[in-house]
Protein backbone atom coordinates (compact mmCIF):
# COMPACT_ATOMS: atom_id res chain seq x y z
CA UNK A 1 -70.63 42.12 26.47
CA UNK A 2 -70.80 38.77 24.54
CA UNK A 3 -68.40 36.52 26.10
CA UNK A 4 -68.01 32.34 25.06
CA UNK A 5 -66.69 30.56 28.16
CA UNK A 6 -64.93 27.18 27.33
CA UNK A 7 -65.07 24.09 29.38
CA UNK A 8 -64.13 20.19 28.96
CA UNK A 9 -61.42 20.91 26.51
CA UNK A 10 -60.06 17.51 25.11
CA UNK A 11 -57.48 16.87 22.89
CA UNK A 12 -56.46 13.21 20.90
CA UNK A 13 -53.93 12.02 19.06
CA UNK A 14 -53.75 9.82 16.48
CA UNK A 15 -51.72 6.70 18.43
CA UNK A 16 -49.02 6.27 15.74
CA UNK A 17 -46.10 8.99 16.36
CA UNK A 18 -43.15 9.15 14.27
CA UNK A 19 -39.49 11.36 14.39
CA UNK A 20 -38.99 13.11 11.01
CA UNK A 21 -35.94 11.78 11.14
CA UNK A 22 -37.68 8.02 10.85
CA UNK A 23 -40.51 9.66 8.09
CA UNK A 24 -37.49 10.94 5.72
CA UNK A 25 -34.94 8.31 6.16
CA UNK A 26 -36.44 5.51 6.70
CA UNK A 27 -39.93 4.97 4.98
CA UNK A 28 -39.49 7.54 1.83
CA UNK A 29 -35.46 7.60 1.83
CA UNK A 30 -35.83 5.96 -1.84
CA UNK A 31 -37.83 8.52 -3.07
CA UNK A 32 -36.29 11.49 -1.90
CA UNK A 33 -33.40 13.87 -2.84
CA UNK A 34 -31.02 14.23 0.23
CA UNK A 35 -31.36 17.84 -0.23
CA UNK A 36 -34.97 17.10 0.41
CA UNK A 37 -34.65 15.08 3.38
CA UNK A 38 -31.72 17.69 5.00
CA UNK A 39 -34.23 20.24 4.64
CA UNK A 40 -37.09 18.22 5.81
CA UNK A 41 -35.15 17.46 9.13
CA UNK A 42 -33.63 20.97 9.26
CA UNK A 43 -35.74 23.91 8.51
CA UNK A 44 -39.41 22.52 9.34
CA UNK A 45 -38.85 23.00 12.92
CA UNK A 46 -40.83 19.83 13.70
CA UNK A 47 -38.95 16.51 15.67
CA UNK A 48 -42.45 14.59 16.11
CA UNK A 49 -45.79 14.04 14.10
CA UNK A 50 -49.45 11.59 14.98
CA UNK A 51 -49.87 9.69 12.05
CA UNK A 52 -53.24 7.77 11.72
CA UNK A 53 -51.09 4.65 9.70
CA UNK A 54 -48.88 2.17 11.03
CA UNK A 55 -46.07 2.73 8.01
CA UNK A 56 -44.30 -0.22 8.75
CA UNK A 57 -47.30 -1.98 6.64
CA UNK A 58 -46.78 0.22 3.93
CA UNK A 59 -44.85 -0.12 0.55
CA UNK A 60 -44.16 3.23 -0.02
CA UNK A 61 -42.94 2.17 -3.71
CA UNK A 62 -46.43 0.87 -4.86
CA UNK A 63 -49.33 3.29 -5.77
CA UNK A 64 -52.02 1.65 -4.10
CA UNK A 65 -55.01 3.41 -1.93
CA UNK A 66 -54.26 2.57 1.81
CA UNK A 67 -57.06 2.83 4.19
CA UNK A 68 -55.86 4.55 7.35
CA UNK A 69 -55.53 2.20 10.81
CA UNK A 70 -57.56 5.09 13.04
CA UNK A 71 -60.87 6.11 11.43
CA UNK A 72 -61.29 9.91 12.13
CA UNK A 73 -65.08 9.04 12.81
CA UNK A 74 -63.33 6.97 16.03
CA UNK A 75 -61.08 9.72 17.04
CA UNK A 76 -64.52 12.42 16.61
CA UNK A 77 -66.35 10.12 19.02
CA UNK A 78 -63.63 9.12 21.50
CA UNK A 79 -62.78 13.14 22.11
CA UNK A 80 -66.63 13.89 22.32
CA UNK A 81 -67.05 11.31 24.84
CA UNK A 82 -64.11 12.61 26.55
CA UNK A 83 -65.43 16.41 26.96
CA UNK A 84 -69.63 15.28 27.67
CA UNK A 85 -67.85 12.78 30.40
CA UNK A 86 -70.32 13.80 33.38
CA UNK A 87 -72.27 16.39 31.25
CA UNK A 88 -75.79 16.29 30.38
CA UNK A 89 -76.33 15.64 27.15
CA UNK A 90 -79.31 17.18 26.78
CA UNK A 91 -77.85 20.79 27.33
CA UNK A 92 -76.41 20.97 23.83
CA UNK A 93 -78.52 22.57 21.84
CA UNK A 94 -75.54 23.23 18.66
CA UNK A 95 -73.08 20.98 17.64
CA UNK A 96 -70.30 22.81 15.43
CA UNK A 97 -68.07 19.93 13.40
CA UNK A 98 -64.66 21.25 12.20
CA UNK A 99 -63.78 18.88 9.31
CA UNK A 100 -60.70 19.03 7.70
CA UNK A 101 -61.03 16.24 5.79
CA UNK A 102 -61.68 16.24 1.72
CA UNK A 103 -62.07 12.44 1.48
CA UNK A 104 -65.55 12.61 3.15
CA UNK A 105 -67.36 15.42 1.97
CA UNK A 106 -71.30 14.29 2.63
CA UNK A 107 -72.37 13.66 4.84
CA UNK A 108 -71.44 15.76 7.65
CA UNK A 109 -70.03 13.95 10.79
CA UNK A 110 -72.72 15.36 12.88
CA UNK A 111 -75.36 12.54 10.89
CA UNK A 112 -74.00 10.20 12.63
CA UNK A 113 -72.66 12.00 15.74
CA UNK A 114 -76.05 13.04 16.77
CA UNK A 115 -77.46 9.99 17.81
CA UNK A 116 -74.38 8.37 19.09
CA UNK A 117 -73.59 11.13 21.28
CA UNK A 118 -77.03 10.80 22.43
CA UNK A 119 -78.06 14.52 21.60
CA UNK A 120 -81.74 15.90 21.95
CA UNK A 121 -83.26 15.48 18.21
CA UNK A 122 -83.54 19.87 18.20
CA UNK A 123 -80.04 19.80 18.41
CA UNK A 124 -78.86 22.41 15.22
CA UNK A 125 -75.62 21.30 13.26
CA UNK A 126 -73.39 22.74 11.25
CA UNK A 127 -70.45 21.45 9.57
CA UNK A 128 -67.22 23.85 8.75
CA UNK A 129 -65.95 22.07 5.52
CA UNK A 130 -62.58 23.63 4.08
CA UNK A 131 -61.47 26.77 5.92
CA UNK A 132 -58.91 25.00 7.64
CA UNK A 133 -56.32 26.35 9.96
CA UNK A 134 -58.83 29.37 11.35
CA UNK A 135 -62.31 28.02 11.47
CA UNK A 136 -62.06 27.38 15.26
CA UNK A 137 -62.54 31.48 15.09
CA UNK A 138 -65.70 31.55 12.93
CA UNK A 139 -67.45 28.52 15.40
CA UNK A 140 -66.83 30.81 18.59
CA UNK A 141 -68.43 34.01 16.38
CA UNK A 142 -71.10 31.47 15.48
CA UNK A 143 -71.73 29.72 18.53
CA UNK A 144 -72.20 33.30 19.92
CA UNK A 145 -74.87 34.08 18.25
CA UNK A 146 -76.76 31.11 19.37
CA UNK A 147 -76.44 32.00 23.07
CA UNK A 148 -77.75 35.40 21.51
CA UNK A 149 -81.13 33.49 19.94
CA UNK A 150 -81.40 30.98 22.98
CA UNK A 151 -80.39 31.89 26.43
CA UNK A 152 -80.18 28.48 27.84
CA UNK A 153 -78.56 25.88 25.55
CA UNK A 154 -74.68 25.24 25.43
CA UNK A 155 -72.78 24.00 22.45
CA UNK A 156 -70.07 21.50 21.56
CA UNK A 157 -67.28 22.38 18.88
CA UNK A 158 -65.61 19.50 17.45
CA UNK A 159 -62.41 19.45 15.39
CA UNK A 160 -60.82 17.10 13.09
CA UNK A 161 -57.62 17.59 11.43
CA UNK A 162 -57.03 14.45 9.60
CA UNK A 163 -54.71 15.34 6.40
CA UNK A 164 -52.42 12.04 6.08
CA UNK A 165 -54.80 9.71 3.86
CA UNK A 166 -55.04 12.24 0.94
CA UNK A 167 -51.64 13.38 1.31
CA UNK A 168 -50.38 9.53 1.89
CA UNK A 169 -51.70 8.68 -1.85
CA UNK A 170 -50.58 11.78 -3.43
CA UNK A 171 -46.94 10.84 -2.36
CA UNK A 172 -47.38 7.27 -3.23
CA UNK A 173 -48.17 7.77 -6.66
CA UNK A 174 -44.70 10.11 -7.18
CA UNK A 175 -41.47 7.90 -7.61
CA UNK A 176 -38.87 10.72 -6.73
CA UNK A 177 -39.43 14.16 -4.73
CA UNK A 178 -36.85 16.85 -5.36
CA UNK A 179 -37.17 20.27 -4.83
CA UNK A 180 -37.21 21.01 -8.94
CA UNK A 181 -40.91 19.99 -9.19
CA UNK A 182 -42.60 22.79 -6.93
CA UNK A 183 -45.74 20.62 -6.66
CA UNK A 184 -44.34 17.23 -5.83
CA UNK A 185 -42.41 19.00 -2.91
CA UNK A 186 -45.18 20.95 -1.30
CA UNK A 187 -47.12 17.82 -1.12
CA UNK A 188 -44.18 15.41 0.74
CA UNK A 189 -44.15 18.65 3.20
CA UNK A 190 -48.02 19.04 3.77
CA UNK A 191 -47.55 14.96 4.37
CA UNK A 192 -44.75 15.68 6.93
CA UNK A 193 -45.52 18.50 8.82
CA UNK A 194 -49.46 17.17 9.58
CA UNK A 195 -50.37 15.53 12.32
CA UNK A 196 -53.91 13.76 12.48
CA UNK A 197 -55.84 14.35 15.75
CA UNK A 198 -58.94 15.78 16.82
CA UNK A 199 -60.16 18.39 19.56
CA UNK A 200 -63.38 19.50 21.21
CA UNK A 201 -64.80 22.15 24.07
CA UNK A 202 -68.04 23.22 25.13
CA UNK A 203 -68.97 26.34 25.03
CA UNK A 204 -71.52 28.29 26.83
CA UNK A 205 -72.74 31.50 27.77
CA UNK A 206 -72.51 31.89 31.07
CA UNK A 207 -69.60 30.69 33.21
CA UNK A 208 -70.27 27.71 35.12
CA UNK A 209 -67.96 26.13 37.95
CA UNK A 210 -66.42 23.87 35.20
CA UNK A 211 -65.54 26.86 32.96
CA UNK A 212 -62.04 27.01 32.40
CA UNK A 213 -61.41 30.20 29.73
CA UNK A 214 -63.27 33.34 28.81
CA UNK A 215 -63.81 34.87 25.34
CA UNK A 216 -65.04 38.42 24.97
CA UNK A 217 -65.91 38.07 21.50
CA UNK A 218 -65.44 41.84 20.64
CA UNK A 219 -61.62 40.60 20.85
CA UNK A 220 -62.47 38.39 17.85
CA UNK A 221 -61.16 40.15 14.75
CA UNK A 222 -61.52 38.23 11.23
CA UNK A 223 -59.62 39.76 8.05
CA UNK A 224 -60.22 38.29 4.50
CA UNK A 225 -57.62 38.76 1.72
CA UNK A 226 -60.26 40.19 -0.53
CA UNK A 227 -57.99 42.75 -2.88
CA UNK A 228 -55.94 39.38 -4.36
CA UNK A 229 -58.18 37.31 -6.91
CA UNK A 230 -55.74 35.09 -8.34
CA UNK A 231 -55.74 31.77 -6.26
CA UNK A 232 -52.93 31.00 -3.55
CA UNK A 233 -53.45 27.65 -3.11
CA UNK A 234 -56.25 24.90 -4.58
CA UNK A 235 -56.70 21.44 -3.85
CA UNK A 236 -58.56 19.88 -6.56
CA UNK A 237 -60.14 15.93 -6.94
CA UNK A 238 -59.71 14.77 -10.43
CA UNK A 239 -59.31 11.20 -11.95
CA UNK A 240 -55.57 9.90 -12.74
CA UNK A 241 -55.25 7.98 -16.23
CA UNK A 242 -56.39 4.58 -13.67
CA UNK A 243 -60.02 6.57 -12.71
CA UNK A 244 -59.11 6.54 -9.69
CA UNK A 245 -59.69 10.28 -7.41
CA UNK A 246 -56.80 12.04 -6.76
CA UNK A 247 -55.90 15.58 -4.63
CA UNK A 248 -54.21 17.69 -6.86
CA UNK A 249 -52.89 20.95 -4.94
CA UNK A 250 -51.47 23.78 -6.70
CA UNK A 251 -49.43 26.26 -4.02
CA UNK A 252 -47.95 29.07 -4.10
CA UNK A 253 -46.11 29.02 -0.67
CA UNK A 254 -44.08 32.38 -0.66
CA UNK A 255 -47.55 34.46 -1.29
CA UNK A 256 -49.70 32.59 0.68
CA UNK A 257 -47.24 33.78 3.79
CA UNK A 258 -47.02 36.99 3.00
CA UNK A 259 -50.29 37.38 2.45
CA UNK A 260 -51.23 35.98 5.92
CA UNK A 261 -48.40 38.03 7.88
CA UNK A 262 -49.39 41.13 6.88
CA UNK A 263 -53.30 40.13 7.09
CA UNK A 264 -52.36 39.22 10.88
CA UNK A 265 -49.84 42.38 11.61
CA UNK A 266 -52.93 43.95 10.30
CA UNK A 267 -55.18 42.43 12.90
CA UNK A 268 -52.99 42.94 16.13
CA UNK A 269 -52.89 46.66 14.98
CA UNK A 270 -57.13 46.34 15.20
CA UNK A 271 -56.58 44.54 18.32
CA UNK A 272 -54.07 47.02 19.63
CA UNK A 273 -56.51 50.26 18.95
CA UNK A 274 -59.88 48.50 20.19
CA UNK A 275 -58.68 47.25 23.08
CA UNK A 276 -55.67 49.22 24.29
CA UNK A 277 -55.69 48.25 28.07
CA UNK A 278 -56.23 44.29 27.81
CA UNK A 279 -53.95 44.54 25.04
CA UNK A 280 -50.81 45.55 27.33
CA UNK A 281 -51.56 42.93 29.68
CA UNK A 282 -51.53 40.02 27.77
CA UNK A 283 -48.95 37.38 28.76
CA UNK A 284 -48.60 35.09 26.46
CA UNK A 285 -49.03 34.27 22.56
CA UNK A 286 -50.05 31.58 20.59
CA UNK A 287 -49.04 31.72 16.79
CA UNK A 288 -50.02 28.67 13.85
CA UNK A 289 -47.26 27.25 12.89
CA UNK A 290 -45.11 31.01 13.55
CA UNK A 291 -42.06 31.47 11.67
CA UNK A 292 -39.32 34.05 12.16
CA UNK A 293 -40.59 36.62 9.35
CA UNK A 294 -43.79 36.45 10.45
CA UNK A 295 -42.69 37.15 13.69
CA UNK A 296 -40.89 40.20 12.76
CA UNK A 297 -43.77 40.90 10.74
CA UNK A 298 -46.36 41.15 13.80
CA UNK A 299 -43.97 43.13 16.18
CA UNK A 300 -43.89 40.06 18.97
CA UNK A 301 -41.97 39.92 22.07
CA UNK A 302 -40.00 36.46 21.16
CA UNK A 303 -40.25 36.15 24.78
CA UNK A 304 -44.10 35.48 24.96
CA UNK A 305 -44.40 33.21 21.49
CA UNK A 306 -41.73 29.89 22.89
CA UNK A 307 -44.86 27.46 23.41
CA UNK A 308 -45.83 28.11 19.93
CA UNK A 309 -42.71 26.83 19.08
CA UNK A 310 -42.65 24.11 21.57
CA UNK A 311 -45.86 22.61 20.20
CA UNK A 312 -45.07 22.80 16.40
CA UNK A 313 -41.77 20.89 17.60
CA UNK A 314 -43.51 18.12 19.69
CA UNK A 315 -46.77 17.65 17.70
CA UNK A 316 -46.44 19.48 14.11
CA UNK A 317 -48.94 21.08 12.79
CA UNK A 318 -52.36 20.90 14.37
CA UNK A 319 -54.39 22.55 11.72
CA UNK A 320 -57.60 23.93 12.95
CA UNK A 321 -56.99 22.49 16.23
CA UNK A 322 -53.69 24.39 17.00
CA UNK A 323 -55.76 27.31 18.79
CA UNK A 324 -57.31 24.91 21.21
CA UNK A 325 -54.56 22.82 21.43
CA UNK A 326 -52.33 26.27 22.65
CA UNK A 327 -55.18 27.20 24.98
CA UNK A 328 -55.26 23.32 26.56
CA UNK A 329 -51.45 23.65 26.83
CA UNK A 330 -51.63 27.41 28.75
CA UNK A 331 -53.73 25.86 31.41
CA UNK A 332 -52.14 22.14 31.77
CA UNK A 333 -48.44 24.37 31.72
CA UNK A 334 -49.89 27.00 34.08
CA UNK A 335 -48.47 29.09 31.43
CA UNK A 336 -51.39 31.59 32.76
CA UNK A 337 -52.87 32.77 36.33
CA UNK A 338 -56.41 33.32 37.20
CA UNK A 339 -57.54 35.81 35.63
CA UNK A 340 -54.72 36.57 33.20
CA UNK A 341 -54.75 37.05 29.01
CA UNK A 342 -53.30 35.17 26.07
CA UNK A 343 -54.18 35.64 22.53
CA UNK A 344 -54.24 33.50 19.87
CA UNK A 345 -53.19 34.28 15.97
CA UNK A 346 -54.45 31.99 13.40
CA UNK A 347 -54.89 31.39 9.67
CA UNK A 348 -55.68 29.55 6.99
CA UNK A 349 -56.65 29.35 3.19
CA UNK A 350 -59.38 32.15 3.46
CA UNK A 351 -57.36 34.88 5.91
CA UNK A 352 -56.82 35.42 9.33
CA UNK A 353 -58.62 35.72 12.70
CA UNK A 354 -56.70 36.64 16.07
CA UNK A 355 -58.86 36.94 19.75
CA UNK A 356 -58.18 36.95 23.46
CA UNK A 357 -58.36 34.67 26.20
CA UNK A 358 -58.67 34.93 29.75
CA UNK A 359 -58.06 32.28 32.35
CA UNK A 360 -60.77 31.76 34.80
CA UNK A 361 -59.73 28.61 35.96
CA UNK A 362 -57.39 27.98 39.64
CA UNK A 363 -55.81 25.01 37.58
């Protein structure tokens, strides 16, 4: 067995938090329908969201570029620094960046990471540029099979979900929202429901007296929507008529969830057959950003999905943090025993992944 045991998990915030009450009638009340805002503060399930901007600065009615007040490359460091606190550096051997953010596509943040964090020079990188809500999935399957090449270095994973600067200037440059225009709509939403924060963990092979979860990666199960080749969603940069770079996303909402619910019923049903006895006992489930349909969809006990719920309400939407952020939350909560299971469904533009955890931890 191939297991990934997780230690030093650290989560951060951007400091600014807002209500969505104070997002849709306060700062963009002008341009918005009150159909828009009802619905905003209604159906999205979310009271609170970590913005990296003090709005208060902002004039939402002019179209100019704002440069955020919390630089992701100080909320990547600070959360580092926060997990290697008392950990020898020179036991990474990979550092896995997570980065979720289109404005700064080269380099990756590991350039200037590496020596910062004071990592050996050997130290491999990679950067996971794009597949959003699910990567943290594809850096355990990865990280994996570096313990499988070297039997004695640990790695670092470190995630950035930093949305609010592209979608901040996409909404700046619309004067009204209403739900007629399909694209203008999707984009206030993606604005609200993101938060902008940052996670890491280190992984290793072996468990250690610091370890605080356990992996078995044979419970990590990856499904790509590879019979649809028309495009769900695309975020494109492209000049406006002022040259200046713009995110244009194109979204088809409706599919894009139905593909991903029956992509993840699909996966619990793997889940279910390969691992019938752990699958019984697990205790608790984490969902991204769950919604009733897709509840129904999966065949959940509603009784073992409320933290899901709980942390979409308090924080919004993680992104490709949420799984680590659920599995931080299980052990701070004590939503889990020594010893006992979760699982964790998540997804994002490119499919769905779903895997097991076990608590090794006391605390």
């Amino acid at each position: 067995m191939t297991s990934v045991n997780l230690s030093n998990i650290a989560i951060t915030k951007a400091r600014f938090r807002y209500s969505m009450s104070e997002l849709v009638d306060d700062f963009l009340k002008k341009k918005l329908d009150k159909d828009v805002r009802e619905y905003a503060k209604n159906e999205l399930g979310i009271d609170y969201v970590y913005k990296s901007y003090d709005f208060s600065k902002i004039d939402f009615d002019k179209d100019d570029f704002v440069e955020s007040d919390v630089s992701l490359s100080d909320m990547y460091y600070r959360t580092a620094k926060k997990s290697l606190r008392g950990f020898n550096t020179e036991k990474i051997g990979l550092f896995v960046t997570i980065n979720d953010n289109q404005q700064y596509l080269d380099p990756s943040p590991t350039v200037e990471l590496i020596p910062k964090l004071a990592f050996r020079k050997e130290t491999r990188a990679q950067n996971f540029q794009g597949l959003a809500c699910s990567s943290f999935s594809e850096s355990l399957l990865n990280s994996a099979g570096f313990f499988l090449m070297n039997r004695k270095d640990d790695a670092i994973v470190l995630i950035g979900t930093y949305y609010t600067p592209w979608f901040l200037d996409r909404i700046k440059q619309i004067k009204h929202i209403s739900k007629k225009n399909k694209a203008d709509f999707h984009n206030l939403i993606y604005f609200l429901i993101f938060s902008d924060v940052t996670a890491s963990v280190i992984l290793s092979e072996k468990k250690t007296k610091n370890t605080q979860i356990q992996i078995d990666t044979k419970s990590i199960l990856t499904l790509k929507n590879a019979k649809n080749t028309g495009k769900k969603a695309t975020i494109k940069i492209s000049p406006d008529k002022k040259h200046r770079m713009i995110f244009d996303m194109k979204l088809d909402s409706q599919k894009l969830r139905q593909d991903v619910a029956n992509l993840s019923a699909q996966n619990i049903k793997l889940l279910r057959k390969k691992t019938p006895t752990q699958f019984k006992k697990i205790k608790i489930w984490g969902l991204h950003t769950a919604g009733s349909r897709f509840i129904e969809k999966c065949q959940i006990d509603k009784m073992k999905i409320g933290l899901s719920y709980d942390l979409m309400k308090k924080t919004g939407n993680t992104g490709a943090v949420s799984s680590l952020q659920f599995i931080n939350e299980c052990i701070n909560k004590k939503e889990l025993s020594k010893n006992q299971l979760g699982c964790f469904v998540d997804y994002g533009w490119e499919g769905v992944n779903i895997f097991m955890f076990k608590k090794l931890s006391k605390t």
